[in-house]
Protein backbone atom coordinates (compact mmCIF):
# COMPACT_ATOMS: atom_id res chain seq x y z
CA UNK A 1 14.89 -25.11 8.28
CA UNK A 2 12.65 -27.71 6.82
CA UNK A 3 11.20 -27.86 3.68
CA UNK A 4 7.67 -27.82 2.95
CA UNK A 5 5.79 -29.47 -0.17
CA UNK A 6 1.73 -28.04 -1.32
CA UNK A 7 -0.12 -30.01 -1.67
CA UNK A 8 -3.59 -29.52 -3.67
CA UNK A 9 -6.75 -31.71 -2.23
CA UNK A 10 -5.87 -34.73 -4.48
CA UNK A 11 -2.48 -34.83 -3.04
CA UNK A 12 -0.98 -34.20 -5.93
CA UNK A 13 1.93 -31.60 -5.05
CA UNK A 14 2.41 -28.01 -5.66
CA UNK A 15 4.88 -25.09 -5.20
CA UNK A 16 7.87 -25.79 -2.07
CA UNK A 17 9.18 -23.45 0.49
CA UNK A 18 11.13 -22.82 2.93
CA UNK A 19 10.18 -22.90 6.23
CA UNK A 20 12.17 -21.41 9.52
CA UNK A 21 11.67 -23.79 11.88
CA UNK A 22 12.08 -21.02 14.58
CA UNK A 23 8.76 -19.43 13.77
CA UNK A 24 6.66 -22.73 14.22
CA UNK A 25 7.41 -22.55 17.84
CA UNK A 26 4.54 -19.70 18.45
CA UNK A 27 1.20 -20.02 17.03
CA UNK A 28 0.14 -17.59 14.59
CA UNK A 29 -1.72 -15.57 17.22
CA UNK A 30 0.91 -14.91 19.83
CA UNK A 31 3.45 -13.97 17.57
CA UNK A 32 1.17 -11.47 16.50
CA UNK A 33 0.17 -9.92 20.00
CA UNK A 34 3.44 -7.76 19.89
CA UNK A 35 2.83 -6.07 17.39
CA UNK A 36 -0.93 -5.03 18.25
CA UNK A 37 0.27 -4.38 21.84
CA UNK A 38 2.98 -1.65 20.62
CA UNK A 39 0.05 -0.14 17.97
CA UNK A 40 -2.13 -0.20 21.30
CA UNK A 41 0.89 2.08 23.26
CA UNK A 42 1.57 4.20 20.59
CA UNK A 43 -2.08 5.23 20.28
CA UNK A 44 -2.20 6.01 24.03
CA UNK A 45 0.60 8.07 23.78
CA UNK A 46 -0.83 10.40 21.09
CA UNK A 47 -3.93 10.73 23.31
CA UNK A 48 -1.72 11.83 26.51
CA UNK A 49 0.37 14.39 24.59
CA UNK A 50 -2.23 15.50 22.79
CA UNK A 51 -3.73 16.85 26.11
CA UNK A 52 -1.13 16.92 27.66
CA UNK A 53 0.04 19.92 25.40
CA UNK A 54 -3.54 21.99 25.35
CA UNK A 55 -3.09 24.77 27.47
CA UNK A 56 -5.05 24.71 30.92
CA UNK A 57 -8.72 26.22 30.23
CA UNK A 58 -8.71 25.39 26.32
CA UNK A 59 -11.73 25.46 24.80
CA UNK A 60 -12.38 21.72 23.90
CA UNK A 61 -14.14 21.40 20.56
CA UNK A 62 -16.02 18.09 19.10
CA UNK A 63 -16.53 17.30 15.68
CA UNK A 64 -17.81 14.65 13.00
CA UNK A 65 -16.51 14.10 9.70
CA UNK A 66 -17.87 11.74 6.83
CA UNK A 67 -16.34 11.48 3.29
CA UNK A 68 -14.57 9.57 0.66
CA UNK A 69 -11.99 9.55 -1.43
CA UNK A 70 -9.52 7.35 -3.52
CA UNK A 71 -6.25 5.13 -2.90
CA UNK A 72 -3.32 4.33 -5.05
CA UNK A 73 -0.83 1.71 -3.77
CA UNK A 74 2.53 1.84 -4.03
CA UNK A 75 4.18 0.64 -7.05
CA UNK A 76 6.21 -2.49 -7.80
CA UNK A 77 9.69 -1.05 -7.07
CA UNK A 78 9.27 -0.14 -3.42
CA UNK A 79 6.68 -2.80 -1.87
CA UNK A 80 7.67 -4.91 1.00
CA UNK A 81 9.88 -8.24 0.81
CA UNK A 82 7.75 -10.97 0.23
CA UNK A 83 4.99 -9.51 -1.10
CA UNK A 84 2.34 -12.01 -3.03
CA UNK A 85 0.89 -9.13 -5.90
CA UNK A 86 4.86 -8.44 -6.70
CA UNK A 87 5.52 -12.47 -6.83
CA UNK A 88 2.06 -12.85 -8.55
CA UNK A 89 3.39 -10.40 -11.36
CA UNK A 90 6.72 -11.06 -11.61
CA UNK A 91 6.41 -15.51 -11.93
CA UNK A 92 8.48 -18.04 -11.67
CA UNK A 93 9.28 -20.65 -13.91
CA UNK A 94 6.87 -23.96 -14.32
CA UNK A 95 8.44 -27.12 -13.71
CA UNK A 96 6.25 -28.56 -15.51
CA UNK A 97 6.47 -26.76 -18.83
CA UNK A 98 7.95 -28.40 -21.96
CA UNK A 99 11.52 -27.09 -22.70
CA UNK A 100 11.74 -25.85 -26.55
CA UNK A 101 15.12 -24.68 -27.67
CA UNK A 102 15.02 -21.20 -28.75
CA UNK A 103 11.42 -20.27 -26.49
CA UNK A 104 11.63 -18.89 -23.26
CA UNK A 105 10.35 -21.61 -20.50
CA UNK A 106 6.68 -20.23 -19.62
CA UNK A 107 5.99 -19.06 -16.00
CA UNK A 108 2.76 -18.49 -13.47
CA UNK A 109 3.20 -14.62 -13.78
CA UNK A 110 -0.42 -13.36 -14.09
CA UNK A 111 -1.65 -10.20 -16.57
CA UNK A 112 -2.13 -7.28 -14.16
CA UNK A 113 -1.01 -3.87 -13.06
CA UNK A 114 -0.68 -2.87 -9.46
CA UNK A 115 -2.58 0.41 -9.65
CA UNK A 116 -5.48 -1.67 -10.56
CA UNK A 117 -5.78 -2.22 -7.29
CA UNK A 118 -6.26 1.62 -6.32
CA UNK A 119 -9.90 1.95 -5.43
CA UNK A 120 -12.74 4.47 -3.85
CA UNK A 121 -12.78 4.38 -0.12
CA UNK A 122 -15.45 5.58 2.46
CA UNK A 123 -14.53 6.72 5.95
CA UNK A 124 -16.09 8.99 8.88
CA UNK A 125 -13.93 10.03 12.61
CA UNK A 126 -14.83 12.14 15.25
CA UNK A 127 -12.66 14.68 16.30
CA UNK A 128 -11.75 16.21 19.44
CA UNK A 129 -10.20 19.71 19.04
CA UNK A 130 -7.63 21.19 22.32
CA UNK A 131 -7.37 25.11 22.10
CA UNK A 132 -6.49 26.64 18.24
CA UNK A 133 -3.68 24.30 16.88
CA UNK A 134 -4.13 20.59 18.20
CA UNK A 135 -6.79 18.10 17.34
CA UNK A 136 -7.04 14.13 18.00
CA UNK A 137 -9.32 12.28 16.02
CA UNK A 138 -10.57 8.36 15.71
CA UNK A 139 -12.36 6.75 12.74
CA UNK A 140 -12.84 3.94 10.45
CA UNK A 141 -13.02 3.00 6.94
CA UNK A 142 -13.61 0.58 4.18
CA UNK A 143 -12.32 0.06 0.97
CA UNK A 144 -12.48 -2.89 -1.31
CA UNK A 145 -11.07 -3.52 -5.07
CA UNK A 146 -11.65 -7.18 -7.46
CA UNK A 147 -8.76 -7.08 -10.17
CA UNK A 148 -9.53 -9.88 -13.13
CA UNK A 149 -6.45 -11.51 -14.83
CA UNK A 150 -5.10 -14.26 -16.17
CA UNK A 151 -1.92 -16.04 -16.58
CA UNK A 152 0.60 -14.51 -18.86
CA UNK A 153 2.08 -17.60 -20.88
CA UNK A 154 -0.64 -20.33 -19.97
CA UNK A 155 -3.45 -21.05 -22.29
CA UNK A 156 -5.99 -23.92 -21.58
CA UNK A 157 -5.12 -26.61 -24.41
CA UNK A 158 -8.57 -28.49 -24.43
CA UNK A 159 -10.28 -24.67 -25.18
CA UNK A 160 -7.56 -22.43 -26.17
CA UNK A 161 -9.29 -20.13 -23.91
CA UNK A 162 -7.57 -17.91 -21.48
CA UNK A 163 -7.23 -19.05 -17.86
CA UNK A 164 -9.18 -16.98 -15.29
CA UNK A 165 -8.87 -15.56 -12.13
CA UNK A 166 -9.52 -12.91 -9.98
CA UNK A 167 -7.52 -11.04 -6.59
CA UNK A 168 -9.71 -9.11 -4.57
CA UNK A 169 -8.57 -6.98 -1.58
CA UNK A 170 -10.46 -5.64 1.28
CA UNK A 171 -9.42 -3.09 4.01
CA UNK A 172 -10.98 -1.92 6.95
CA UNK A 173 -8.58 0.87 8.70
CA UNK A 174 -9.07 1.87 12.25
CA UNK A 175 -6.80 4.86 12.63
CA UNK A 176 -5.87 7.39 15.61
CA UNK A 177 -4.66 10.68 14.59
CA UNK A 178 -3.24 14.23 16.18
CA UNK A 179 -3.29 17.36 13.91
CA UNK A 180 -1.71 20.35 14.59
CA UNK A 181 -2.70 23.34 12.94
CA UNK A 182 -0.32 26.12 12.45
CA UNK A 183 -2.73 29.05 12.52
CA UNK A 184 -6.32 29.95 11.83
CA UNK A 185 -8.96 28.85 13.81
CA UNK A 186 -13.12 27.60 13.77
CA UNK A 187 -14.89 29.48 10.93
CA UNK A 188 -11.72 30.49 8.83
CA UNK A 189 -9.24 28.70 6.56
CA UNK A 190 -6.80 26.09 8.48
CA UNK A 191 -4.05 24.33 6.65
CA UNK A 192 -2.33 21.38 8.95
CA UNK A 193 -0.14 18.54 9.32
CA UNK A 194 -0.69 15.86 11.47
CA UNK A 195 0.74 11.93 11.96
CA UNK A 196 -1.13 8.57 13.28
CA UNK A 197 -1.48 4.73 14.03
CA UNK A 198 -3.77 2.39 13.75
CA UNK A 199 -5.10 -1.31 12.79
CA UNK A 200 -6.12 -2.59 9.46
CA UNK A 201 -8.50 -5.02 9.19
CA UNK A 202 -7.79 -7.17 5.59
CA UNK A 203 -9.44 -9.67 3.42
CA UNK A 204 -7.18 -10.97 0.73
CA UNK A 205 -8.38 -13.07 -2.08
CA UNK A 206 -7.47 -15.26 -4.94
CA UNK A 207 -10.22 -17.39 -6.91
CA UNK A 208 -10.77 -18.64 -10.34
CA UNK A 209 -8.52 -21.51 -12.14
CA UNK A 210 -5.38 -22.23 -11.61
CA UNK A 211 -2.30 -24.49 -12.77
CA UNK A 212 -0.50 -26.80 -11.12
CA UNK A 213 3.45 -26.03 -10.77
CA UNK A 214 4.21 -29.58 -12.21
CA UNK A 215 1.99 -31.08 -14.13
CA UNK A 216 0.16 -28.23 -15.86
CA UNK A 217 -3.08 -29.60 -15.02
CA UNK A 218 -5.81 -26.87 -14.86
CA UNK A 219 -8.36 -26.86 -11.42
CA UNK A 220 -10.13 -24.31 -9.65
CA UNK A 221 -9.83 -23.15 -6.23
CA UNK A 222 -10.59 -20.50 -3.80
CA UNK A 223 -7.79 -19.01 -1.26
CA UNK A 224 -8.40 -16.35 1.38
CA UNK A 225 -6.37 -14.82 4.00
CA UNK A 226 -7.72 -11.98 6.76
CA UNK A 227 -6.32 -10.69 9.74
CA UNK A 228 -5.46 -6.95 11.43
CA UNK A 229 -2.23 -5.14 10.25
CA UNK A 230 -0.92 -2.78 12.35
CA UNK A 231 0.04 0.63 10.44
CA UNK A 232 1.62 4.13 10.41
CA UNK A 233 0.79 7.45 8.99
CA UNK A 234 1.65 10.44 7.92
CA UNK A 235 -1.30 13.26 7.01
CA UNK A 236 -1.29 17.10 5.68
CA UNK A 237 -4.43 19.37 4.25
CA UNK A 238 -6.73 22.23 4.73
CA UNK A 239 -10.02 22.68 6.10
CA UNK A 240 -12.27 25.16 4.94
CA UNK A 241 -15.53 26.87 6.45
CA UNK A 242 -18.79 26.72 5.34
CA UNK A 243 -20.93 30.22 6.22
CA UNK A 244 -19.50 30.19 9.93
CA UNK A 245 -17.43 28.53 12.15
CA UNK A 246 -19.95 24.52 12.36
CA UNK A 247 -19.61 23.04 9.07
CA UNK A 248 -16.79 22.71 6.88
CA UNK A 249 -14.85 21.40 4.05
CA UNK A 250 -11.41 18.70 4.30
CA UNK A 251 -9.15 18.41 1.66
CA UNK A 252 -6.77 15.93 3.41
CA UNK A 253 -3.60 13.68 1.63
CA UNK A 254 -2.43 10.56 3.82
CA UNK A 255 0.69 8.47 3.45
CA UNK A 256 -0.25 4.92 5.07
CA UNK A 257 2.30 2.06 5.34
CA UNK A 258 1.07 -1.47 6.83
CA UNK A 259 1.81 -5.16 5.57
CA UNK A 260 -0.46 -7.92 6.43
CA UNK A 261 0.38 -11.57 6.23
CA UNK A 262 -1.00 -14.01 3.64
CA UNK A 263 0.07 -17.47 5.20
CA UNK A 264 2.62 -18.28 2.38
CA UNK A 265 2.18 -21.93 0.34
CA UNK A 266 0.29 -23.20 3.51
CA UNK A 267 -2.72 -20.91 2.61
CA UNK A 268 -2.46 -21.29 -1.00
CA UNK A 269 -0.75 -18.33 -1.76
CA UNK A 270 3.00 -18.26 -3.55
CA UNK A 271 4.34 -15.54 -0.95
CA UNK A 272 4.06 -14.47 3.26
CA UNK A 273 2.72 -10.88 2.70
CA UNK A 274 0.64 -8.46 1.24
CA UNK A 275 1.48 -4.86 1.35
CA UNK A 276 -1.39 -2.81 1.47
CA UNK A 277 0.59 1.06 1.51
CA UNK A 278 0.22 3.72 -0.26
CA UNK A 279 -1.75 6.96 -0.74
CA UNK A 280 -5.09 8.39 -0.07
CA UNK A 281 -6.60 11.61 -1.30
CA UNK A 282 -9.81 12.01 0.84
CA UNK A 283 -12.54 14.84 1.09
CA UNK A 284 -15.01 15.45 4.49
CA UNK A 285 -17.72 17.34 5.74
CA UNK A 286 -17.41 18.66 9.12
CA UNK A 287 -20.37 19.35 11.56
CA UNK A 288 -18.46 20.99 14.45
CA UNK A 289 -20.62 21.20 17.81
């Protein structure tokens, strides 16, 4: 391992880690190809057993569904290792800082809750029903929440102002899904479980002022990191007719888990990942043709 000094534009430097030397070998793309390939497979395989299970001569069903709803992350006791909202929360001590016997040392934790970060989402998927109780569907969504903060024990000495930033996250799932319904069928209630995989699409931000580890010296910046995260989940709701057996109501709950990558200190950021899991409560309207 080898360890690694940032360094702001002025050259001035900031924050270390530690780098595995091991993971320098790939670039950032081909280490990533994996992962993608296996999200790929696994999405293949729900289609095959999907119809592979309909019986022969089911009657094959289409739909489109549209709606919204809301998602809550997960809270700060179970998200992933490495992950820069926990670090961003928690802080570490500034190097920096004045020592004053009796005061605790201040830190770069930032003012903030992590359920700030739930948000409304909009989403639509078409659906392709096999016989009474299986149904694959692919769609898309887009969410996209701006939490304000500011450091926790920093105040600018030449105002006595606040220092200001913001963390702003954008997803754009692309999700494959199978749902099996128990019983019921078109035009009457139908309660179902159901599990998928897909590909998130994230934007990750942090801009506003900032302080330097060492010196305390205020400056703004701006640092953003994007890529696809590959993801699992786990779905269960009820679906509801509307006069007949073509349009209908979803009342749907989803469990999602997927962690993107930030870049670490290299991008700006003070840890590798971002977890972006957690719930969604989401309501559709069906057209059924």
């Amino acid at each position: 391992m080898r360890r690694i000094i940032r360094r702001r534009a002025d050259g001035r430097a900031l924050a270390p880690f530690v780098l595995d030397w091991r993971m320098t070998k790939l670039p950032e793309s081909q280490r990533r190809r994996p992962v993608l390939s296996r999200i790929r497979g696994a999405a293949f395989v729900l289609a095959v057993l999907t119809m592979a299970a309909a019986p022969a001569g089911a009657q094959v069903v289409q739909s489109l569904q549209f709606g919204g709803g809301y998602f809550w992350p997960k809270g700060l006791d179970s998200r992933a290792a490495g992950d820069v909202l926990q670090r961003d929360f928690e802080g570490r001590v500034l190097r920096g800082a004045p020592v004053v016997p009796g005061e605790p040392t201040p830190t770069d934790a930032l003012v903030f809750r992590i359920g700030e970060f739930g948000s409304g989402h909009l989403f639509g998927e078409w659906n392709l029903g096999l016989g009474r109780h299986l149904e694959f569907g692919v769609g898309a969504g887009f969410s996209r929440q701006t939490v304000p903060t500011t450091y926790r024990d920093v105040i600018d000495k030449n105002t006595g102002k606040e220092i200001e930033q913001n963390l702003r996250l954008q997803m754009i799932p692309i999700t494959a899904v199978v749902r099996f319904f128990p019983f019921g069928g078109p035009g009457q209630v139908q309660p179902y479980v159901g599990a998928g995989v897909g590909v998130v699409r994230y934007r990750y931000s942090e801009f506003g002022n900032f302080v330097d580890t060492d010196t305390l010296e205020i400056f703004p910046d701006h640092f953003t990191a994007t890529g696809n995260a590959p993801a699992g989940l786990f779905l269960g709701g009820i679906r509801l007719p509307i006069g007949g057996d073509v349009y209908s109501l979803s009342f749907e709950g989803r469990f999602v888990h997927t962690v993107g990558d930030t870049g670490g200190i290299d991008n700006g950021f003070l840890d590798d990942k971002i977890d972006m899991s957690g719930g969604l409560l989401n309501v559709s309207f069906h057209v059924h043709f």
